[in-house]
Protein backbone atom coordinates (compact mmCIF):
# COMPACT_ATOMS: atom_id res chain seq x y z
CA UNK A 1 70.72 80.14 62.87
CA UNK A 2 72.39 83.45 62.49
CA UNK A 3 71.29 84.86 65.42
CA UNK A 4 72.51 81.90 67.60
CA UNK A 5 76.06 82.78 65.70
CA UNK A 6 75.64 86.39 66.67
CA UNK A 7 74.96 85.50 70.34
CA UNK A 8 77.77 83.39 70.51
CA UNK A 9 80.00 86.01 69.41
CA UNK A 10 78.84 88.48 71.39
CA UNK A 11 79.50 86.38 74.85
CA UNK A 12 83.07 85.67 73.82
CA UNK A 13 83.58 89.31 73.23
CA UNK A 14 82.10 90.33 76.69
CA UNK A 15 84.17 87.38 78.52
CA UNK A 16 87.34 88.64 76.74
CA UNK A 17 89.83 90.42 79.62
CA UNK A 18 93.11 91.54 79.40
CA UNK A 19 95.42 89.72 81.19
CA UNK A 20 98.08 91.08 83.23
CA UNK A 21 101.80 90.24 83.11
CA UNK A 22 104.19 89.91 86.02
CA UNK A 23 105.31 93.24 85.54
CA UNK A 24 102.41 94.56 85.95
CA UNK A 25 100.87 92.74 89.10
CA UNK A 26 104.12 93.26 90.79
CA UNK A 27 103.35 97.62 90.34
CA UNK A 28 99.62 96.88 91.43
CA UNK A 29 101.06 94.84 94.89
CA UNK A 30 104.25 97.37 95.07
CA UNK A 31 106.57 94.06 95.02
CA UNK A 32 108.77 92.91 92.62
CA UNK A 33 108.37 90.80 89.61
CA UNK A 34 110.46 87.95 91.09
CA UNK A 35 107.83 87.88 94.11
CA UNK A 36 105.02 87.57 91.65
CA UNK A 37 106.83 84.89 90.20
CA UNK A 38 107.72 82.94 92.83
CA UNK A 39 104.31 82.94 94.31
CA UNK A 40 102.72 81.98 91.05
CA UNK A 41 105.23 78.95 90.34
CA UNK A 42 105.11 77.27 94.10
CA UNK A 43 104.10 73.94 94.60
CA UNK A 44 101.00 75.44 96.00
CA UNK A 45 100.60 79.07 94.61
CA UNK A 46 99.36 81.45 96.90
CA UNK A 47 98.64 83.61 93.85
CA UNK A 48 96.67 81.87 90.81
CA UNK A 49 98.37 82.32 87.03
CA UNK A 50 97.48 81.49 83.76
CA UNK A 51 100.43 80.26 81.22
CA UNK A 52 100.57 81.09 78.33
CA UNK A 53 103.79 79.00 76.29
CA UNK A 54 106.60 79.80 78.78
CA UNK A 55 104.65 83.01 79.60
CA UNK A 56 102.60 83.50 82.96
CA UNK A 57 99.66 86.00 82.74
CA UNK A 58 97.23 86.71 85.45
CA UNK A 59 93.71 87.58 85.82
CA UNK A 60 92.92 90.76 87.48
CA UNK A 61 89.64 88.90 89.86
CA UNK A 62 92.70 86.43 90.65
CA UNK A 63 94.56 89.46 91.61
CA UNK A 64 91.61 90.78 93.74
CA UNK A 65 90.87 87.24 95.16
CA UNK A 66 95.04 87.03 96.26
CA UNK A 67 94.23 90.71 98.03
CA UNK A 68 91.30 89.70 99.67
CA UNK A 69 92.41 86.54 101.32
CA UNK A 70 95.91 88.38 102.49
CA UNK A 71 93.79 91.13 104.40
CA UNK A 72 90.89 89.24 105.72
CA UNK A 73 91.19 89.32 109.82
CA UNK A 74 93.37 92.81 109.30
CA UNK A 75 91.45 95.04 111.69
CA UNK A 76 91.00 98.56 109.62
């Protein structure tokens, strides 16, 4: 029984991230936070967010996943 606790524990800790603010994914994408926003909020988002109360957070894989699909087809 105790070890079943332990393991439990243990996977919450490893799924906890740190979740990123607007601020911050708007200095990742060099836009501003108003951009982040309004992509986030749209009827259909082009970039996903979490919320949090009034607050919106995002993942950084969400991040990565926006990045991806905006330079797939982009010859390098």
């Amino acid at each position: 029984m105790q070890l079943d606790r332990e393991h439990r524990i243990s996977a919450e800790k490893a799924s906890i991230q740190r979740l990123l603010g607007p601020a911050d994914v708007a200095k990742w994408l060099g836009v501003s936070s108003g951009w982040v926003r309004d992509h986030a909020t749209r009827k259909e988002p082009r970039l996903k967010a979490v919320k949090v109360g009034k607050l919106l957070r995002f993942r950084p894989e969400d991040v990565e996943a926006f990045l991806r699909t905006c330079t797939e087809g982009i010859p390098n």
